[in-house]
PDB file of N, CA and C in Angstrom:
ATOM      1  N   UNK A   1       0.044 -14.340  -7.635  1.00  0.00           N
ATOM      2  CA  UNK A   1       0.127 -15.642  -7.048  1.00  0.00           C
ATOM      3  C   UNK A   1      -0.719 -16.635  -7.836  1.00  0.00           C
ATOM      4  N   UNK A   2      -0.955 -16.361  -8.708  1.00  0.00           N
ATOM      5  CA  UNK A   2      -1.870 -17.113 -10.018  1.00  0.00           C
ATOM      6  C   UNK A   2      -0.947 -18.634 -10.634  1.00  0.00           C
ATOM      7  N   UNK A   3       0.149 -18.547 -10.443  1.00  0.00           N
ATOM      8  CA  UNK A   3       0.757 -19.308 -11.256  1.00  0.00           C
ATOM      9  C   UNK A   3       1.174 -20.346  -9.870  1.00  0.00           C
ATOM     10  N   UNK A   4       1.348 -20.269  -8.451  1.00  0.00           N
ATOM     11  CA  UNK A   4       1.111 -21.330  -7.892  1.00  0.00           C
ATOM     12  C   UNK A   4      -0.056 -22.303  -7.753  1.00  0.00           C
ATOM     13  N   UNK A   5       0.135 -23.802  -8.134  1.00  0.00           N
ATOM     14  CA  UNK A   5      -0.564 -24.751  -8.442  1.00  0.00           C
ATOM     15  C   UNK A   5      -0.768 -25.377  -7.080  1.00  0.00           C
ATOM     16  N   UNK A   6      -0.070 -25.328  -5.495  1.00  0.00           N
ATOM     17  CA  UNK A   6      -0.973 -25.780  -4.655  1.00  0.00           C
ATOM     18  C   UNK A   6      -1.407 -25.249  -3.448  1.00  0.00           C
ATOM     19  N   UNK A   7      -2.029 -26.159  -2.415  1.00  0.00           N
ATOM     20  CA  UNK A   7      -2.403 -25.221  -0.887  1.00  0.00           C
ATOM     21  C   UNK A   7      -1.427 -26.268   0.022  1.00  0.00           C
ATOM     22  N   UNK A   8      -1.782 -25.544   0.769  1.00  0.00           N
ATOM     23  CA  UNK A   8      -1.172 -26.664   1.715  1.00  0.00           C
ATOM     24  C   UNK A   8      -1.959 -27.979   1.551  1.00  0.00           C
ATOM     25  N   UNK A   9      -3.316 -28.174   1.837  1.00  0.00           N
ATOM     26  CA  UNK A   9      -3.800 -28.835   2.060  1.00  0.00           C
ATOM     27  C   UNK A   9      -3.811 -29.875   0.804  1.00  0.00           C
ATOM     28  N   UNK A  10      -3.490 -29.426  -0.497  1.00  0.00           N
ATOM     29  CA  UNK A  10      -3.168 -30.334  -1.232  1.00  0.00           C
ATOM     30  C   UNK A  10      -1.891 -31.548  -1.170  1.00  0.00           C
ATOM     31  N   UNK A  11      -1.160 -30.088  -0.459  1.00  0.00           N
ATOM     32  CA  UNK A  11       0.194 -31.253  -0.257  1.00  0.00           C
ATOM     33  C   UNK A  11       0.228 -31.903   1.024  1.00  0.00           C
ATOM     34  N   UNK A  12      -0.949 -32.036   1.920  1.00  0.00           N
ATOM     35  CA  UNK A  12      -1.212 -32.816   3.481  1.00  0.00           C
ATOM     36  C   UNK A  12      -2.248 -33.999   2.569  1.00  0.00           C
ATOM     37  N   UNK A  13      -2.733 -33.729   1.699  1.00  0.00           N
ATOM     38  CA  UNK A  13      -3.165 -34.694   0.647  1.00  0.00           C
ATOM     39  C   UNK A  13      -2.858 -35.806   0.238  1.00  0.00           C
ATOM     40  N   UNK A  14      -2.111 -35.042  -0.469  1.00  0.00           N
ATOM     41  CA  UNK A  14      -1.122 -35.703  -1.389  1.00  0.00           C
ATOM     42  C   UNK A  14      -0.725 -37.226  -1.125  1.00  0.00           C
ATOM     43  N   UNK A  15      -0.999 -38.394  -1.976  1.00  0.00           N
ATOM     44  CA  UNK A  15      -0.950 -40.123  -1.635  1.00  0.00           C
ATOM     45  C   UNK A  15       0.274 -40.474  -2.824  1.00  0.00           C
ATOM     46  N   UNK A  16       1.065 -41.009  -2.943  1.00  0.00           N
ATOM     47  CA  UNK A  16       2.230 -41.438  -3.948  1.00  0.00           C
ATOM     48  C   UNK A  16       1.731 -42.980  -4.266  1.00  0.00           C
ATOM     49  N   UNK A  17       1.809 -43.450  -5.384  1.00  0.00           N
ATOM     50  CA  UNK A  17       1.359 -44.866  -5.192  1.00  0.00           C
ATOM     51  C   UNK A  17       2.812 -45.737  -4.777  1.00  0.00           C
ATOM     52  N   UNK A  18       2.218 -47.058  -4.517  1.00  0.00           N
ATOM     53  CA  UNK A  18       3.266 -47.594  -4.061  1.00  0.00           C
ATOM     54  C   UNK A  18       3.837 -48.669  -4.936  1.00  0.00           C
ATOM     55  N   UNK A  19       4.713 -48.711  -5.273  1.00  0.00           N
ATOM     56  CA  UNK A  19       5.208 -50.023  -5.831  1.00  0.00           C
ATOM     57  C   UNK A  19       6.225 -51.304  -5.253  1.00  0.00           C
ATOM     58  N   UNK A  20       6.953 -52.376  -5.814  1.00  0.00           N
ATOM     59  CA  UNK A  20       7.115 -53.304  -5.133  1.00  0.00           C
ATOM     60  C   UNK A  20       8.352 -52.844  -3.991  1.00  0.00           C
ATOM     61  N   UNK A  21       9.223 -51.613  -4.380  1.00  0.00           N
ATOM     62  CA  UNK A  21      10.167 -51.154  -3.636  1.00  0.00           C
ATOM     63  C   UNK A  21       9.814 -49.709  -3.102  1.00  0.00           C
ATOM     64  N   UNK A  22       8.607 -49.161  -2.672  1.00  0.00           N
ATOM     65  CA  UNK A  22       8.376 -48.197  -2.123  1.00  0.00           C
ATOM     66  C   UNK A  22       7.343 -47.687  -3.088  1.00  0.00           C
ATOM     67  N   UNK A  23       7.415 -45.893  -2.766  1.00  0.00           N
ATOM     68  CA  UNK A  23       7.164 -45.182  -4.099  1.00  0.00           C
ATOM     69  C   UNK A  23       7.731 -45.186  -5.237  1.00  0.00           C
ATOM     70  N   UNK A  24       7.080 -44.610  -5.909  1.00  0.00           N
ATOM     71  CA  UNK A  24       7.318 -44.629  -7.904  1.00  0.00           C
ATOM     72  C   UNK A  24       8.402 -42.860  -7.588  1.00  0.00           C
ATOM     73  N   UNK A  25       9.570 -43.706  -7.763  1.00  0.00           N
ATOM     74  CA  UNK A  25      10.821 -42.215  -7.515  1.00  0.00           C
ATOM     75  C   UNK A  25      10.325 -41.132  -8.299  1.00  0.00           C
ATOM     76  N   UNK A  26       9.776 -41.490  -9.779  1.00  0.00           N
ATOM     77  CA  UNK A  26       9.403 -40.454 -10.513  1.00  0.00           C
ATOM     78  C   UNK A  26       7.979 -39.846 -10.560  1.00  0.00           C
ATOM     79  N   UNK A  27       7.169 -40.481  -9.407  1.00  0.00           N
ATOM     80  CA  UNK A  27       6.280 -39.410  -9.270  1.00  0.00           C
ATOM     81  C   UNK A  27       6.252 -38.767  -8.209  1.00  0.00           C
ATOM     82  N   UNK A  28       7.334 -39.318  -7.099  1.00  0.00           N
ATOM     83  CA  UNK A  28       7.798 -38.782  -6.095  1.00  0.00           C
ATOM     84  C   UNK A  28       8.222 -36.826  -6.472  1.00  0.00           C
ATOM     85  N   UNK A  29       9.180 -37.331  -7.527  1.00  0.00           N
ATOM     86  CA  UNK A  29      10.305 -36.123  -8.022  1.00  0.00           C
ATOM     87  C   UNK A  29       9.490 -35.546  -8.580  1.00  0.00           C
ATOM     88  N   UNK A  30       8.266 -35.930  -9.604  1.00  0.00           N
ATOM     89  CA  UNK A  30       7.577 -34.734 -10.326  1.00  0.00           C
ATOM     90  C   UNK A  30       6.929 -33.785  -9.063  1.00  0.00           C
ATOM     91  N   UNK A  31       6.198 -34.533  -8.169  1.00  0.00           N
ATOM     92  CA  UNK A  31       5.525 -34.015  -7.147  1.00  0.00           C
ATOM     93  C   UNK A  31       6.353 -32.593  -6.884  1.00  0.00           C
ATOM     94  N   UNK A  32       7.633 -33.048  -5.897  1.00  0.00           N
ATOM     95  CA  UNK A  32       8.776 -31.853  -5.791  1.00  0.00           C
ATOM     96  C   UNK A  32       8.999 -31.161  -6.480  1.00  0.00           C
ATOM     97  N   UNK A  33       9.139 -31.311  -7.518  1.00  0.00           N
ATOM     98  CA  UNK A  33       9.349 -30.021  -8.841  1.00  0.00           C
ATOM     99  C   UNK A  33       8.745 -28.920  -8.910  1.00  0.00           C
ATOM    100  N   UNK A  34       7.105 -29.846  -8.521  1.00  0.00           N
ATOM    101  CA  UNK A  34       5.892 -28.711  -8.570  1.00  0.00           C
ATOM    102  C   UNK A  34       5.708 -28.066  -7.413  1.00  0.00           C
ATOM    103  N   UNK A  35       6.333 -28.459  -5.707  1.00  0.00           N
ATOM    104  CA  UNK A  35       6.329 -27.889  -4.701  1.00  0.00           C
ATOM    105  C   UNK A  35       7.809 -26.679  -4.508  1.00  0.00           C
ATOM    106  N   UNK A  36       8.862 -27.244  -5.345  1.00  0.00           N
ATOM    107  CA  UNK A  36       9.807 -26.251  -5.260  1.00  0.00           C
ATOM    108  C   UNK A  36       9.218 -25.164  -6.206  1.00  0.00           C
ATOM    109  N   UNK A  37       8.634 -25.172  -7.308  1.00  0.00           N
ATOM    110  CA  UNK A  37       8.284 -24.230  -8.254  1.00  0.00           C
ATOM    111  C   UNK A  37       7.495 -23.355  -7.616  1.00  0.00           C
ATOM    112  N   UNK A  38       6.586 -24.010  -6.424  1.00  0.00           N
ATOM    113  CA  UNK A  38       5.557 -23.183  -6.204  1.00  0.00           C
ATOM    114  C   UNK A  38       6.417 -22.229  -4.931  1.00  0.00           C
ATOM    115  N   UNK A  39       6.862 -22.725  -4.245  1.00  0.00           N
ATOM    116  CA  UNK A  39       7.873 -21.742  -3.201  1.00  0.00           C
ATOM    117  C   UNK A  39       8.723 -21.015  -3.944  1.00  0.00           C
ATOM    118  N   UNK A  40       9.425 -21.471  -5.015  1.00  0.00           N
ATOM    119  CA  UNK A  40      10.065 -20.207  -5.953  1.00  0.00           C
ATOM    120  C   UNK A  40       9.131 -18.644  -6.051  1.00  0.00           C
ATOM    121  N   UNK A  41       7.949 -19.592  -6.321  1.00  0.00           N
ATOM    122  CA  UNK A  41       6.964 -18.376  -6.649  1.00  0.00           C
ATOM    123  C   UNK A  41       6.300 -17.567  -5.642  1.00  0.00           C
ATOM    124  N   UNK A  42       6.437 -18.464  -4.497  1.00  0.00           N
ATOM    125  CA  UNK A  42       6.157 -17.655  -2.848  1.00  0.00           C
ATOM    126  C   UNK A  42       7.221 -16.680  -2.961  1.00  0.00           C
ATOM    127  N   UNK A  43       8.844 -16.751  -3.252  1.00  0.00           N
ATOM    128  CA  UNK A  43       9.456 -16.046  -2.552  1.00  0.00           C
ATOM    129  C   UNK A  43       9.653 -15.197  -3.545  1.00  0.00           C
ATOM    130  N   UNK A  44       9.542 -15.068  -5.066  1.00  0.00           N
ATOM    131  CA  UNK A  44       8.774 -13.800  -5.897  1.00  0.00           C
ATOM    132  C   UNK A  44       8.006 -13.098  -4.833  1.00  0.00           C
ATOM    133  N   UNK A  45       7.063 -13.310  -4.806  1.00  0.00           N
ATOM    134  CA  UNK A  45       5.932 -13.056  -4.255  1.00  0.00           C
ATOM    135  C   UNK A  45       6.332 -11.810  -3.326  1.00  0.00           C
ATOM    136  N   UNK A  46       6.945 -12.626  -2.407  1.00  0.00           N
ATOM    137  CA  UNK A  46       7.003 -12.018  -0.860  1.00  0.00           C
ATOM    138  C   UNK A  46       8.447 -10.911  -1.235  1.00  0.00           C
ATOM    139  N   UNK A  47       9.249 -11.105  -2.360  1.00  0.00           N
ATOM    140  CA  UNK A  47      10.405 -10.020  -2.560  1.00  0.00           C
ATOM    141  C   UNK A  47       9.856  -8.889  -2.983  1.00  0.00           C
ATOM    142  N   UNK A  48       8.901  -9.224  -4.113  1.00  0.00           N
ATOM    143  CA  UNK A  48       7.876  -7.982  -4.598  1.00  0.00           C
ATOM    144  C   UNK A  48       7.055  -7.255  -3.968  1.00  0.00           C
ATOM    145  N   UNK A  49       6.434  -8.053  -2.645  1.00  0.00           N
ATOM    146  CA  UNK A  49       5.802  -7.153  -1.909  1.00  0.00           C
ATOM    147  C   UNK A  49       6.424  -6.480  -0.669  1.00  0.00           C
ATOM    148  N   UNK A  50       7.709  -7.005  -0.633  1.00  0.00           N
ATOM    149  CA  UNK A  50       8.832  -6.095   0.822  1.00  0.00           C
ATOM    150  C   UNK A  50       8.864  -4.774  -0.427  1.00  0.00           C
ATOM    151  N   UNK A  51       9.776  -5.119  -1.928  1.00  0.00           N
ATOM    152  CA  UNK A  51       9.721  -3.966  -2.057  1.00  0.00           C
ATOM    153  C   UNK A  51       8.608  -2.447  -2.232  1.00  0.00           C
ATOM    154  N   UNK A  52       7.418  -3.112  -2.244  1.00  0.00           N
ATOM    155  CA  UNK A  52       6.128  -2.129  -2.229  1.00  0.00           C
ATOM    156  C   UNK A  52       5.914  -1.848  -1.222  1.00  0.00           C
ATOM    157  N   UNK A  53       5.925  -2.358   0.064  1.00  0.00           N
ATOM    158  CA  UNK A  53       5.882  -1.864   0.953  1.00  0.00           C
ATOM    159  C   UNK A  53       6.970  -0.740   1.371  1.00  0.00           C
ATOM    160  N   UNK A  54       8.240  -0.977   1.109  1.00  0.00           N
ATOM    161  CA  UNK A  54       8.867  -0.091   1.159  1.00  0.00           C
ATOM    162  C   UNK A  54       9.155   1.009   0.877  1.00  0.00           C
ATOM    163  N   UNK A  55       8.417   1.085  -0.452  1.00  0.00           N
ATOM    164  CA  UNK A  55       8.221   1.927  -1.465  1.00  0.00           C
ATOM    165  C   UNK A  55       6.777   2.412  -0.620  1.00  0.00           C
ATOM    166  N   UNK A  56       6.059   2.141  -0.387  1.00  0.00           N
ATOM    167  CA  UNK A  56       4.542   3.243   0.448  1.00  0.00           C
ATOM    168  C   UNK A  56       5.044   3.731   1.313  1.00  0.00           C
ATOM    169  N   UNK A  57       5.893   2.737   2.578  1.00  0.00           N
ATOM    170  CA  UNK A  57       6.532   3.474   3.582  1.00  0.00           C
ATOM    171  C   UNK A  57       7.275   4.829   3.271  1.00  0.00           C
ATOM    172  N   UNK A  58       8.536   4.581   2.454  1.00  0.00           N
ATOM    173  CA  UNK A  58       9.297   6.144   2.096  1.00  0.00           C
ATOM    174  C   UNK A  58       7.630   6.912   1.388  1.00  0.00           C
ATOM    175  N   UNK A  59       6.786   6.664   0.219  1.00  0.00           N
ATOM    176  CA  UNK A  59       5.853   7.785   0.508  1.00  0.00           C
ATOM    177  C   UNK A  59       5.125   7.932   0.877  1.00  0.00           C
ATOM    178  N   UNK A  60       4.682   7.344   2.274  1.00  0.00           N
ATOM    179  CA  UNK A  60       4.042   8.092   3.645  1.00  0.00           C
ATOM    180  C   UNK A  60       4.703   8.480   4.153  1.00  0.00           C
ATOM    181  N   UNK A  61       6.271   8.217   4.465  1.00  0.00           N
ATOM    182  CA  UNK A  61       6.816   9.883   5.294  1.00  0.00           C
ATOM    183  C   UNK A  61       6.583  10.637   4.563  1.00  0.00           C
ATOM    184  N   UNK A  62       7.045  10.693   2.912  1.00  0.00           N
ATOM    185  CA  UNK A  62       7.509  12.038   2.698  1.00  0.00           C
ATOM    186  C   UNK A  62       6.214  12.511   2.711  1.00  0.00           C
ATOM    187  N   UNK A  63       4.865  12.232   2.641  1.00  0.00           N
ATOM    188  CA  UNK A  63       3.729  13.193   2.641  1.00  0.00           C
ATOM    189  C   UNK A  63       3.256  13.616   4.107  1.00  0.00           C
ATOM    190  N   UNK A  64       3.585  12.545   5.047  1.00  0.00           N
ATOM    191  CA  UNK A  64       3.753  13.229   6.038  1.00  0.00           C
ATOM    192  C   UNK A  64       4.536  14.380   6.883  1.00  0.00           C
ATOM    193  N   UNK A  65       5.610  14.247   6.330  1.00  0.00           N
ATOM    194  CA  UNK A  65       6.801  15.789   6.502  1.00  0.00           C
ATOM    195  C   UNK A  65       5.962  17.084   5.676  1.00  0.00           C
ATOM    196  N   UNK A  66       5.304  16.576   4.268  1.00  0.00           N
ATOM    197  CA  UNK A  66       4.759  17.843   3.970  1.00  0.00           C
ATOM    198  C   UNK A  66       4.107  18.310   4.520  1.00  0.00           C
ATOM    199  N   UNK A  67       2.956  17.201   4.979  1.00  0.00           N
ATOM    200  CA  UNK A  67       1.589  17.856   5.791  1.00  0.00           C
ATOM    201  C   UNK A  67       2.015  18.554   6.815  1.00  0.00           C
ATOM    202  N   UNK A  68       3.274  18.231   7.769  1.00  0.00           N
ATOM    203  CA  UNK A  68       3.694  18.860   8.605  1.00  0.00           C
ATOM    204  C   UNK A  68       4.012  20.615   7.769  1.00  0.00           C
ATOM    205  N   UNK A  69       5.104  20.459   7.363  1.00  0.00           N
ATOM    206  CA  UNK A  69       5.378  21.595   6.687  1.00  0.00           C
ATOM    207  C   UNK A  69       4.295  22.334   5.900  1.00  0.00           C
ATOM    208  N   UNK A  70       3.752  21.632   5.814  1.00  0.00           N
ATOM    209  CA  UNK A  70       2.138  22.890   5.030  1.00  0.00           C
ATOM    210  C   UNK A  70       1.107  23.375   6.737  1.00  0.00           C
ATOM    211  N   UNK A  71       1.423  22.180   7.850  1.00  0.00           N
ATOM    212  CA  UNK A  71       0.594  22.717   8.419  1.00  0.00           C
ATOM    213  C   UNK A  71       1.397  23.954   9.456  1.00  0.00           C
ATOM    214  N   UNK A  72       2.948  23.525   9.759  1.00  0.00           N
ATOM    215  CA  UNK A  72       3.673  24.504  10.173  1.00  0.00           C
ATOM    216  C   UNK A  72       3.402  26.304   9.267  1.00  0.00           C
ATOM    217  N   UNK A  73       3.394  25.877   8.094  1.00  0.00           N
ATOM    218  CA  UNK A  73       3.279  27.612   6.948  1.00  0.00           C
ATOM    219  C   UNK A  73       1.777  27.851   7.677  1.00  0.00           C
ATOM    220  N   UNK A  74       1.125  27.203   7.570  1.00  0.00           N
ATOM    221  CA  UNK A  74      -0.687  27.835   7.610  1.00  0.00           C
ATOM    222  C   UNK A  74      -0.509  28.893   9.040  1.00  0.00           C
ATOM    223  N   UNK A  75       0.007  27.837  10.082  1.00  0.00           N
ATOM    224  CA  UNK A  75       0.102  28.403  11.755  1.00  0.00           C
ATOM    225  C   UNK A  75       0.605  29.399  11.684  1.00  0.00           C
ATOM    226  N   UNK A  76       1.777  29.508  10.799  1.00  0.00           N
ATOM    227  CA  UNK A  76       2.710  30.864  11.045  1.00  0.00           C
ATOM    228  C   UNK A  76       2.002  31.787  10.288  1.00  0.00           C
ATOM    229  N   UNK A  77       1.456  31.533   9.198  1.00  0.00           N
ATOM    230  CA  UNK A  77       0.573  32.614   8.259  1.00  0.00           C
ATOM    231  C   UNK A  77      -0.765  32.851   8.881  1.00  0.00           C
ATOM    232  N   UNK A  78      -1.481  32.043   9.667  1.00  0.00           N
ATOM    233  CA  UNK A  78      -2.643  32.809  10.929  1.00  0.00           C
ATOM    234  C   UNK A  78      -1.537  33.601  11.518  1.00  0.00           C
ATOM    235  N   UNK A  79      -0.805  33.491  12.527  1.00  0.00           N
ATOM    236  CA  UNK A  79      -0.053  34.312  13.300  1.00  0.00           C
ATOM    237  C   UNK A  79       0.234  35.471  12.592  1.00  0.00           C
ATOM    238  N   UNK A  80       0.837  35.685  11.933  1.00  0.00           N
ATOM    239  CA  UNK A  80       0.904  36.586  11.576  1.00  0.00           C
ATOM    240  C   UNK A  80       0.030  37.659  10.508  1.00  0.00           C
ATOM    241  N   UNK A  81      -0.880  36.684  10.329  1.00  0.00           N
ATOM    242  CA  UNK A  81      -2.450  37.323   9.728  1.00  0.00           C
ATOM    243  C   UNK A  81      -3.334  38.315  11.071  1.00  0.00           C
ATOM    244  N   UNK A  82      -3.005  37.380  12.185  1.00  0.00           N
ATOM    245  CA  UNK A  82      -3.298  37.676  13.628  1.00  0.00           C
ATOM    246  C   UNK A  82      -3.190  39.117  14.514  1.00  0.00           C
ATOM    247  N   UNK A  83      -1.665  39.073  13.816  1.00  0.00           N
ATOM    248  CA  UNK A  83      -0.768  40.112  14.423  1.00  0.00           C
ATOM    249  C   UNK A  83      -0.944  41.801  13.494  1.00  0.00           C
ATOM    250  N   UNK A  84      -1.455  41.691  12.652  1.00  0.00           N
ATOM    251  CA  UNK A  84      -1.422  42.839  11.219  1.00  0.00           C
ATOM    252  C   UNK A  84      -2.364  43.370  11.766  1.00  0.00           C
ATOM    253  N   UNK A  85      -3.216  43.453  13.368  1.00  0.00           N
ATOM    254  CA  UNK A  85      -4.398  44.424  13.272  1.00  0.00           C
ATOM    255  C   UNK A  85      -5.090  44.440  12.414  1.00  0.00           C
ATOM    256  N   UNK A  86      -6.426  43.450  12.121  1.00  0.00           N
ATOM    257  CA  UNK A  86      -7.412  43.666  11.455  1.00  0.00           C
ATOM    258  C   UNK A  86      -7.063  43.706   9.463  1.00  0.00           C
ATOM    259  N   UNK A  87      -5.788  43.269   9.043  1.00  0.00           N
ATOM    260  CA  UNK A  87      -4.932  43.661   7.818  1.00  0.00           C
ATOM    261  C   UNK A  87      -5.523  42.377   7.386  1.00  0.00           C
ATOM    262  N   UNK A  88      -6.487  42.087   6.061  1.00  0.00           N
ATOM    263  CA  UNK A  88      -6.796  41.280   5.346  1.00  0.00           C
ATOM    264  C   UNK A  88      -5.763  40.647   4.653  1.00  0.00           C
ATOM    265  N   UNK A  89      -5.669  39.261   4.842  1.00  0.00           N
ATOM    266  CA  UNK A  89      -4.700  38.482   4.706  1.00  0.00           C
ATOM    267  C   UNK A  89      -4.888  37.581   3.202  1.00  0.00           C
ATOM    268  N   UNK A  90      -3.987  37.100   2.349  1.00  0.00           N
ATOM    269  CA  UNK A  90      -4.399  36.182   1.459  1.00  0.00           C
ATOM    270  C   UNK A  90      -4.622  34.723   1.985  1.00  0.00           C
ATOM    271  N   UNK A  91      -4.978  34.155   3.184  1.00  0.00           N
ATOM    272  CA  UNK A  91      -5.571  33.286   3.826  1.00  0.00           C
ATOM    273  C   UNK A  91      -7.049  33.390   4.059  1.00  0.00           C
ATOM    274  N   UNK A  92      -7.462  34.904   4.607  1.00  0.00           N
ATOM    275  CA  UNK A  92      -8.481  34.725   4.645  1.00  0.00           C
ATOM    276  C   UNK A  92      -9.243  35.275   3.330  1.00  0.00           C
ATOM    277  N   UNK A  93      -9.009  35.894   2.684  1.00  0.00           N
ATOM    278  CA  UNK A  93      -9.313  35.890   1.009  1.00  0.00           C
ATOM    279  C   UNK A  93      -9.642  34.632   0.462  1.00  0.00           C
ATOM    280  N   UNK A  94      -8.764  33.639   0.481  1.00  0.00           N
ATOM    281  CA  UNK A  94      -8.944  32.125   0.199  1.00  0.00           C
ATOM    282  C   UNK A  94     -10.122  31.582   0.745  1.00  0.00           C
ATOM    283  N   UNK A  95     -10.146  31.699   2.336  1.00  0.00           N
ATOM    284  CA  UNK A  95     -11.298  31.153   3.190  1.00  0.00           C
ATOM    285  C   UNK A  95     -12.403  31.500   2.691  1.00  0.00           C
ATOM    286  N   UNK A  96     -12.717  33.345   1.932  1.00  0.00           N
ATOM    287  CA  UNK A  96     -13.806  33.502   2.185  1.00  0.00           C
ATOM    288  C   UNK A  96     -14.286  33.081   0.537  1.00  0.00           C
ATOM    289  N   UNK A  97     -13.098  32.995  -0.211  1.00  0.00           N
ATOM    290  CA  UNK A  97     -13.089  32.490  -1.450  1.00  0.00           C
ATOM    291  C   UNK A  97     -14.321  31.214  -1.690  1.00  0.00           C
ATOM    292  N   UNK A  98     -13.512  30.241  -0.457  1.00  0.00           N
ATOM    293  CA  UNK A  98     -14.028  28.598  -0.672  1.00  0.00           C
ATOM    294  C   UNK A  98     -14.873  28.273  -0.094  1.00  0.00           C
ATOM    295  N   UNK A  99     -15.697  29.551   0.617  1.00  0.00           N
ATOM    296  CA  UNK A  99     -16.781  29.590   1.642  1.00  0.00           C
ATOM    297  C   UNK A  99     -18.127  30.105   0.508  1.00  0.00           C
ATOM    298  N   UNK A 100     -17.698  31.227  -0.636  1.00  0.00           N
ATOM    299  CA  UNK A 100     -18.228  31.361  -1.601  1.00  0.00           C
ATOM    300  C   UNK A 100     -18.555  30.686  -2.878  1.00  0.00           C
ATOM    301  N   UNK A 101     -17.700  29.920  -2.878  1.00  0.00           N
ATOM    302  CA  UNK A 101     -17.502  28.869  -3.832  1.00  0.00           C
ATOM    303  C   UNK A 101     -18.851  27.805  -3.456  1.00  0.00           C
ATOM    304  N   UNK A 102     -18.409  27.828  -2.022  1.00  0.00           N
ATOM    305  CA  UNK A 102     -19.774  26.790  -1.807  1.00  0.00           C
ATOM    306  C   UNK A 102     -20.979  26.801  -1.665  1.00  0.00           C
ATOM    307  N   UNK A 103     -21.384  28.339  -1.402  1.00  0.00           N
ATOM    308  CA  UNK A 103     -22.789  28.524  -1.156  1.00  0.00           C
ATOM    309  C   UNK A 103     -22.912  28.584  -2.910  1.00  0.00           C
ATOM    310  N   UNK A 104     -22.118  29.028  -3.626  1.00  0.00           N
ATOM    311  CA  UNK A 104     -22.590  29.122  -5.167  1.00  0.00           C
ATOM    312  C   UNK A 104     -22.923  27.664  -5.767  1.00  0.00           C
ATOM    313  N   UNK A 105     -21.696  26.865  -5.647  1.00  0.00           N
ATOM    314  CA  UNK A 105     -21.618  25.710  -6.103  1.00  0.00           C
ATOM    315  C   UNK A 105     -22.495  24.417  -5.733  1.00  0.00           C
ATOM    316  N   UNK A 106     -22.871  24.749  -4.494  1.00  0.00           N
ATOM    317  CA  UNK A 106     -23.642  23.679  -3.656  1.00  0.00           C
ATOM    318  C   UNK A 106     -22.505  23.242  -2.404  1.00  0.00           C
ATOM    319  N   UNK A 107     -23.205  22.916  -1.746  1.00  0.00           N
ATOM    320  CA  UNK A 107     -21.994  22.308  -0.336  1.00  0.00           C
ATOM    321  C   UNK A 107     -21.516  21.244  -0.302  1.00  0.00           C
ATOM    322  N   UNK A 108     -21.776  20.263  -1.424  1.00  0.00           N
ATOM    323  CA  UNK A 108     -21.129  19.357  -1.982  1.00  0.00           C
ATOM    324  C   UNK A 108     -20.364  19.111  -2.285  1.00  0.00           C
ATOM    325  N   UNK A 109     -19.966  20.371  -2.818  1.00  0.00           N
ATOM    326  CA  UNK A 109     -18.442  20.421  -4.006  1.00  0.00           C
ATOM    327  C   UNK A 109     -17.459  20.921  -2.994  1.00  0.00           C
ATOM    328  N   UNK A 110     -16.649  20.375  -2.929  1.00  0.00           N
ATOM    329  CA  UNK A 110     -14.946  20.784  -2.185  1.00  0.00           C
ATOM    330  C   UNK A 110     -14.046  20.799  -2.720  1.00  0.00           C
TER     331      UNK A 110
END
């Protein structure tokens, strides 16, 4: 938004001089030039940012469907870590992995 030149408040400003038949048409029209240019550049603006938004929206679902789906695998892989009678699981191998990791590493590191 660098390349728009006003605020509102410039154009609630804004004085035209007057001459013997009104305003000066041509500083009327330059004025406009520079207020249509700058709404050109609003509605850049605002097209570029529907499409980014749109674009975060589709990837926050899709990372949200994963998280689902990674947290659906974990549940079913306790359960059935659960169910094996006491049968050491590669879940809790991992756990005791990153539980070791940290007393080595410091409890800092994750």
């Amino acid at each position: 938004m660098e390349k728009i030149s006003l605020t509102p408040q410039d154009i609630l400003d804004k004085e035209f001089g007057i001459d013997v038949r009104g305003y000066t048409p041509q500083e009327v029209d330059k004025y406009l030039d520079l207020v249509i240019g700058d709404y050109n550049e609003f509605i850049k603006e605002i097209k570029k940012l529907k499409k980014e938004n749109a674009f975060l929206n589709d990837e926050n679902a899709k990372l949200k469907n994963e998280l689902r789906r990674i947290k659906a695998n974990i549940e079913a892989a306790e359960e059935s870590a659960s169910s094996s009678n006491g049968a050491v699981s590669n879940i809790d191998l991992l756990r005791r992995l990153s539980q070791l990791e940290k007393v080595v590493y410091g409890k800092n590191e994750e």
